[in-house]
N, C-alpha and C. Protein backbone atom coordinates (compact mmCIF):
# COMPACT_ATOMS: atom_id res chain seq x y z
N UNK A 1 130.98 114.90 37.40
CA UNK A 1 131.26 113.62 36.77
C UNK A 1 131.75 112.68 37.87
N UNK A 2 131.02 111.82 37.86
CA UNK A 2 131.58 110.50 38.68
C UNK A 2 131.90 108.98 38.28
N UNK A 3 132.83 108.63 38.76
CA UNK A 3 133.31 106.90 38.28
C UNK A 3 134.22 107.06 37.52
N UNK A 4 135.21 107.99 37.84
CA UNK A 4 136.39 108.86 36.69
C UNK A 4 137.00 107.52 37.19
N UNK A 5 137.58 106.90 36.40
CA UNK A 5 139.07 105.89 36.89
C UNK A 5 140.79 105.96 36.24
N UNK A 6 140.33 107.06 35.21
CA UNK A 6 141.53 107.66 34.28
C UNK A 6 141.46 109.10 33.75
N UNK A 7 142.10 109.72 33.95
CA UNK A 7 142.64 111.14 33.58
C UNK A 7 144.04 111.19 32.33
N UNK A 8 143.66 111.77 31.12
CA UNK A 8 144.89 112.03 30.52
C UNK A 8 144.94 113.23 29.62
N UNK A 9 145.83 114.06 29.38
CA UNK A 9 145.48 115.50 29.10
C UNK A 9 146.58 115.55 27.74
N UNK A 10 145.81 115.76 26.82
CA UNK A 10 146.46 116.32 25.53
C UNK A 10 147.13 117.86 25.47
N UNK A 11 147.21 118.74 23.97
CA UNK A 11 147.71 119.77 24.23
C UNK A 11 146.81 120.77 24.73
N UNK A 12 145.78 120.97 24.69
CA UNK A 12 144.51 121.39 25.30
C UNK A 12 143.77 120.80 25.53
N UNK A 13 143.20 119.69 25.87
CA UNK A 13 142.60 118.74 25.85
C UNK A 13 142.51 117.89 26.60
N UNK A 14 141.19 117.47 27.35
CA UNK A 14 141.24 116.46 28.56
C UNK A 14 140.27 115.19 28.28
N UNK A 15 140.80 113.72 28.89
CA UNK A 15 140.09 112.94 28.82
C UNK A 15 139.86 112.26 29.78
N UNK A 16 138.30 111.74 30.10
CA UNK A 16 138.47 110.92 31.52
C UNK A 16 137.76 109.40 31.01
N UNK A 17 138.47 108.24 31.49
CA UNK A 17 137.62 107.38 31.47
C UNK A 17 136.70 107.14 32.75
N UNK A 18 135.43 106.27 32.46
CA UNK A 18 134.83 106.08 33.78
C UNK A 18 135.21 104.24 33.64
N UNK A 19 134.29 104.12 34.91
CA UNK A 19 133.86 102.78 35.35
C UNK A 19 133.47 101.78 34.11
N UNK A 20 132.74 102.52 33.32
CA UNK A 20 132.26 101.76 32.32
C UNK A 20 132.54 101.76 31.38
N UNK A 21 134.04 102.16 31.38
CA UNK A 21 135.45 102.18 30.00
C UNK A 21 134.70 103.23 29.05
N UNK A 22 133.80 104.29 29.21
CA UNK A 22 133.29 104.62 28.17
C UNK A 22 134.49 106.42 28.65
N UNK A 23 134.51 107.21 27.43
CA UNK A 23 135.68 108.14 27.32
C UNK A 23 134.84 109.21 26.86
N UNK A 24 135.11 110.69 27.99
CA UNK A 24 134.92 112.12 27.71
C UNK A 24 135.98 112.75 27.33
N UNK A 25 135.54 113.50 26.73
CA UNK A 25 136.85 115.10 26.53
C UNK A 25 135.68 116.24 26.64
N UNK A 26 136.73 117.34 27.14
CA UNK A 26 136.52 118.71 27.18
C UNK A 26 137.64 119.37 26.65
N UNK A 27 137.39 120.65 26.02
CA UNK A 27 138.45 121.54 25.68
C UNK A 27 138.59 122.01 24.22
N UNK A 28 139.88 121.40 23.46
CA UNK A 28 139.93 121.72 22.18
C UNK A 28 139.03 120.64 21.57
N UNK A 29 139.02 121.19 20.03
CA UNK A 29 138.57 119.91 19.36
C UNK A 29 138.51 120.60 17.89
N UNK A 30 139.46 121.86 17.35
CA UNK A 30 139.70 121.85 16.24
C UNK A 30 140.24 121.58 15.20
N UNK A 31 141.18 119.89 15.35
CA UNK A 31 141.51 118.70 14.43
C UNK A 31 140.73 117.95 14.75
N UNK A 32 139.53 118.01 15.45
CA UNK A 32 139.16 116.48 15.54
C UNK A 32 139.85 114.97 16.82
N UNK A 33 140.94 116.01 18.03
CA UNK A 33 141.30 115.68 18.58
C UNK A 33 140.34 115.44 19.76
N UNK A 34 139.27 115.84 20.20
CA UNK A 34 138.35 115.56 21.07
C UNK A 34 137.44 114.75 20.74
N UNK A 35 137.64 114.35 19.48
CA UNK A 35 136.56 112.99 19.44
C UNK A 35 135.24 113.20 18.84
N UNK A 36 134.72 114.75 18.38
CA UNK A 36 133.89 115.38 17.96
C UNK A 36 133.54 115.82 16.69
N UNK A 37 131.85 115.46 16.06
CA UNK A 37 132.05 116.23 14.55
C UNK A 37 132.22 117.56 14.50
N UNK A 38 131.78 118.11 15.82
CA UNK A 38 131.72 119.95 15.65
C UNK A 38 133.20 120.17 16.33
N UNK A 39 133.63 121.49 15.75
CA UNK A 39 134.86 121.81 16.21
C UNK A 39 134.42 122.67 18.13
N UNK A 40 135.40 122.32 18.63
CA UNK A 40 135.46 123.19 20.26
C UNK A 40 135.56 124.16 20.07
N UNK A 41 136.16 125.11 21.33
CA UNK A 41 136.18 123.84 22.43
C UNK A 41 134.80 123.82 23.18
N UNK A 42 134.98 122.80 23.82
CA UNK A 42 134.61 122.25 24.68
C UNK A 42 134.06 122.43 26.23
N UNK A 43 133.44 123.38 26.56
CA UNK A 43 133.32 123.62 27.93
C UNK A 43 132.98 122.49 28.89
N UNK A 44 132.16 121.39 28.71
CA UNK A 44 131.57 120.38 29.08
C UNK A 44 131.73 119.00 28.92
N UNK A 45 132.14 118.15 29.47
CA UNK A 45 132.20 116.96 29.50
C UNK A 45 131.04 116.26 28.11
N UNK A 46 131.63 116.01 26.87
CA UNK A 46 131.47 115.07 25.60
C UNK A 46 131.61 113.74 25.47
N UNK A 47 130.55 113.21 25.24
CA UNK A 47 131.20 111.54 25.32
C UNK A 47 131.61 110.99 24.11
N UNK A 48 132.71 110.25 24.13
CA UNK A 48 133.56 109.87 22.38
C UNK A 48 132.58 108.88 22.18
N UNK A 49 132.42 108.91 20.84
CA UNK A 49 131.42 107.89 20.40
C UNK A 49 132.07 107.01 18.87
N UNK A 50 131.79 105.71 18.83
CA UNK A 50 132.30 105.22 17.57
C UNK A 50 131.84 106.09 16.00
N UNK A 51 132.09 105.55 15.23
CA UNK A 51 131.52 105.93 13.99
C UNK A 51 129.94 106.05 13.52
N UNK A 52 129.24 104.92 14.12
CA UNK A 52 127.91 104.79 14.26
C UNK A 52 127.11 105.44 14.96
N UNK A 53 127.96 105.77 16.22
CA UNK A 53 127.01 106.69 17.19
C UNK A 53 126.74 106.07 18.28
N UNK A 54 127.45 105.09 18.69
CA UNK A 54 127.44 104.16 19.40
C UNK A 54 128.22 104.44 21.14
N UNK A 55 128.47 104.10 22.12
CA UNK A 55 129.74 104.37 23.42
C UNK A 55 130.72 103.83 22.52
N UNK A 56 132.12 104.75 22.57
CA UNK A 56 133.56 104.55 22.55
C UNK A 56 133.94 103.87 23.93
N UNK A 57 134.27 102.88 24.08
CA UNK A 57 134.73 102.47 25.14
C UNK A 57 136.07 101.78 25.16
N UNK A 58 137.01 101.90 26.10
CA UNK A 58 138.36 101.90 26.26
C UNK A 58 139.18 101.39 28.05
N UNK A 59 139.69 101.08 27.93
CA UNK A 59 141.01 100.56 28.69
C UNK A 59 141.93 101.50 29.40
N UNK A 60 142.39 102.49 28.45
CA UNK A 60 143.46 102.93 28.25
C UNK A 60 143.14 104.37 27.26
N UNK A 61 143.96 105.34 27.63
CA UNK A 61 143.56 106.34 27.01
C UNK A 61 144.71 107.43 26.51
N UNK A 62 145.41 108.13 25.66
CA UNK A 62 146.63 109.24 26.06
C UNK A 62 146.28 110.39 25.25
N UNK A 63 146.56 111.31 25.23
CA UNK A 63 146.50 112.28 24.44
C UNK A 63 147.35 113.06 24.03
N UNK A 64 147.79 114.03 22.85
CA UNK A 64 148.91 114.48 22.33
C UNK A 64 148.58 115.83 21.72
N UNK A 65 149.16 116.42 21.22
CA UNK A 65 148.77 117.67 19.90
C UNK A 65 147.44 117.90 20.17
N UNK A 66 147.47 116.88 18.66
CA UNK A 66 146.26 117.35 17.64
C UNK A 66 145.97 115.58 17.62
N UNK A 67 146.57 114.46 18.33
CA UNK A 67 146.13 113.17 18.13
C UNK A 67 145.55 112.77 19.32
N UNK A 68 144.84 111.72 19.60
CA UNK A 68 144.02 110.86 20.93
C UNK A 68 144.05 109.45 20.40
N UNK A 69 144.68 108.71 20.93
CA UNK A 69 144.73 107.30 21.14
C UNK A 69 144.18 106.42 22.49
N UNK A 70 143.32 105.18 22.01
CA UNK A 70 142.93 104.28 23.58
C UNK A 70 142.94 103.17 23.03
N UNK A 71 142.98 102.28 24.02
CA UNK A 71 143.44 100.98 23.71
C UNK A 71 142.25 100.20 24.41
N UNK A 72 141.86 99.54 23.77
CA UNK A 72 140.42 98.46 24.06
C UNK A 72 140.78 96.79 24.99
N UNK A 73 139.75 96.89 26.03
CA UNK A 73 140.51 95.62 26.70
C UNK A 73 140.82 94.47 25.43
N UNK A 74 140.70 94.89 24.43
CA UNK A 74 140.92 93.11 23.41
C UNK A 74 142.34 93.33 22.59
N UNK A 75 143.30 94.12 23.88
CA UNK A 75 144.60 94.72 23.16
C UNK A 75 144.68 95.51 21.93
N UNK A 76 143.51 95.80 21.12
CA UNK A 76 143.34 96.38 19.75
C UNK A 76 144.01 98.15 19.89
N UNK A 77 144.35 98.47 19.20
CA UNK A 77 144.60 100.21 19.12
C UNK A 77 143.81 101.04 18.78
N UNK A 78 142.97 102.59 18.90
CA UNK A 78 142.33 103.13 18.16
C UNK A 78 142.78 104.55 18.27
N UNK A 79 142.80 105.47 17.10
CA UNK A 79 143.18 106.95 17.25
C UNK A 79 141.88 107.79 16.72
N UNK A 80 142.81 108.84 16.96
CA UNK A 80 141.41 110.15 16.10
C UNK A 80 142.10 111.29 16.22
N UNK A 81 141.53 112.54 15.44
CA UNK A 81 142.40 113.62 15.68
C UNK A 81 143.47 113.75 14.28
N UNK A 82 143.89 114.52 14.45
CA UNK A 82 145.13 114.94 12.63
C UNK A 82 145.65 113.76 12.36
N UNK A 83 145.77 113.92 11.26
CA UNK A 83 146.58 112.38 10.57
C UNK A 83 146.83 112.59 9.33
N UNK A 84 146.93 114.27 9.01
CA UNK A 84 148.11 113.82 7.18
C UNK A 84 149.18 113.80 7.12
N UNK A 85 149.38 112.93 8.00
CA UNK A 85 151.28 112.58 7.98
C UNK A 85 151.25 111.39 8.28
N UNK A 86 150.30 110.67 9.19
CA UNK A 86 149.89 109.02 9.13
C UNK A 86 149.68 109.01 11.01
N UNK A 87 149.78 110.18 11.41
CA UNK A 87 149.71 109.81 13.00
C UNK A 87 148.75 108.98 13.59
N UNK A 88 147.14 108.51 13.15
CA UNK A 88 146.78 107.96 13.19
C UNK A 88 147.05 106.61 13.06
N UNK A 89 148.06 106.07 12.29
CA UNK A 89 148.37 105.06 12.15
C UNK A 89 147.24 103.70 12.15
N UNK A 90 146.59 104.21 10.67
CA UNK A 90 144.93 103.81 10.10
C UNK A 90 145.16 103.62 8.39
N UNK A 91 146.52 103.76 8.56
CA UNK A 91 146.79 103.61 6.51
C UNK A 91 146.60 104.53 5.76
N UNK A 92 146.16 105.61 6.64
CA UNK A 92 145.72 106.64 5.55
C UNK A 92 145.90 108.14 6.11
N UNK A 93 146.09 109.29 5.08
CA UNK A 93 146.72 111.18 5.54
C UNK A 93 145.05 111.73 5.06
N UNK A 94 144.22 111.04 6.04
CA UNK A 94 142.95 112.30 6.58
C UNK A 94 143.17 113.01 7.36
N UNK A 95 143.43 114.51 6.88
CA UNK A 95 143.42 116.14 8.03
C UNK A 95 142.87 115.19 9.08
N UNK A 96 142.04 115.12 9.67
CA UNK A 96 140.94 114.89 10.57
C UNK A 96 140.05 114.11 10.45
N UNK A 97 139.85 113.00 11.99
CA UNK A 97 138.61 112.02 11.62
C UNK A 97 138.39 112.67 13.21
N UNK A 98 136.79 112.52 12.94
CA UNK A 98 136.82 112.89 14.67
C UNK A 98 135.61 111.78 15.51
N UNK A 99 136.67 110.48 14.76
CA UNK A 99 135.89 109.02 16.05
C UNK A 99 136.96 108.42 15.46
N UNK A 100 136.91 107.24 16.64
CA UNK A 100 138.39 106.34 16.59
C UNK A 100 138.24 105.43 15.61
N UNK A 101 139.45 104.93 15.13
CA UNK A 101 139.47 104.11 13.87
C UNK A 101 141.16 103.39 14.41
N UNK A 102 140.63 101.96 13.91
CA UNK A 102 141.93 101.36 14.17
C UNK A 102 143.12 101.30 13.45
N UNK A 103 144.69 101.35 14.92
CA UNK A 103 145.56 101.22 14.21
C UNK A 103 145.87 100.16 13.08
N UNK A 104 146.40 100.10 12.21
CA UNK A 104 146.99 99.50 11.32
C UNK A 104 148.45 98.45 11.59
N UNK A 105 148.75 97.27 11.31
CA UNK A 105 150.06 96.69 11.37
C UNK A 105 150.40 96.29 9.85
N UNK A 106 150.90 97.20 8.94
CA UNK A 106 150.83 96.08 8.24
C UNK A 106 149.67 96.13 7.02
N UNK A 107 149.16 95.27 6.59
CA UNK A 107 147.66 94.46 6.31
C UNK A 107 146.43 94.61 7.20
N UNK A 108 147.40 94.09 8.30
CA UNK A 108 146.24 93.89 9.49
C UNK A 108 146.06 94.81 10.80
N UNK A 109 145.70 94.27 11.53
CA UNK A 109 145.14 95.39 12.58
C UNK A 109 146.52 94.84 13.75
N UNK A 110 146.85 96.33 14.08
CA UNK A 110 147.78 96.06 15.69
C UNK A 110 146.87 95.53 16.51
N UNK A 111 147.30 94.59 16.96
CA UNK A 111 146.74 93.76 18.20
C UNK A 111 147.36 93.43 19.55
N UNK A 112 147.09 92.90 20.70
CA UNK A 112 147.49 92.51 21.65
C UNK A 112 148.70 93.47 22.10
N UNK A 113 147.83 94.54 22.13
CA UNK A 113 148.78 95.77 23.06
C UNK A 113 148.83 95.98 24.33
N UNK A 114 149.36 95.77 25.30
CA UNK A 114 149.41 96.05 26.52
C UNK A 114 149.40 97.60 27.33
N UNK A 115 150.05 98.03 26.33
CA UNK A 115 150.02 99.75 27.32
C UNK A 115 150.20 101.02 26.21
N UNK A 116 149.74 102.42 26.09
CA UNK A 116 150.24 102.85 25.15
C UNK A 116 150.30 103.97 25.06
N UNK A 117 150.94 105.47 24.87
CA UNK A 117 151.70 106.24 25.32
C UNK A 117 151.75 107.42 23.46
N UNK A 118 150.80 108.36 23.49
CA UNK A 118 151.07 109.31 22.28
C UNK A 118 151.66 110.40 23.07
């Protein structure tokens, strides 16, 4: 893998961003913490993809447990990974989503985040 510009490592779980803000994991992925519909792990570099099927692309990246959070250059928040307790912080206690969905403020969407840390 080349054009890595970020490294961040969950509880088993690794993520790299490249050059082109777009985000891999390897490793676990049996909440849905790697970003994946099939459960891990992971031997191989996976690329996170939106809901559509689209590049996940990101800024900013951290990883935790069973959660994965990145932050989009337009300050916006996004998670994935366990959330029936609200860790996602998406409004809602889904076991598991495994593509990012935005944080919640409120009504509205967290915005204009600068840095961010699960």
């Amino acid at each position: 893998m080349t054009g890595v510009t970020s490294i961040s490592t969950g509880y088993d779980t690794t993520f790299a961003r490249l050059t082109d803000g777009t985000v891999w994991n390897w490793g676990n992925n049996y909440l849905g913490e790697g970003g994946q519909p099939t459960a891990g792990p992971f031997k191989y570099a996976t690329q996170i993809l939106n809901l559509g099927g689209s590049a996940f692309t990101a800024n900013e990246v951290s990883g935790s447990l069973y959660t994965t959070c990145a932050r989009k250059k337009d300050g916006t928040v996004w998670c994935w990974g366990l959330g029936y307790q609200g860790e996602r912080g998406d409004g809602t206690n889904t076991l598991e989503v495994d593509y990012p969905v935005q944080v919640k403020q409120g009504t509205g969407n967290l915005t204009n985040i600068v840095a961010i840390s699960v």
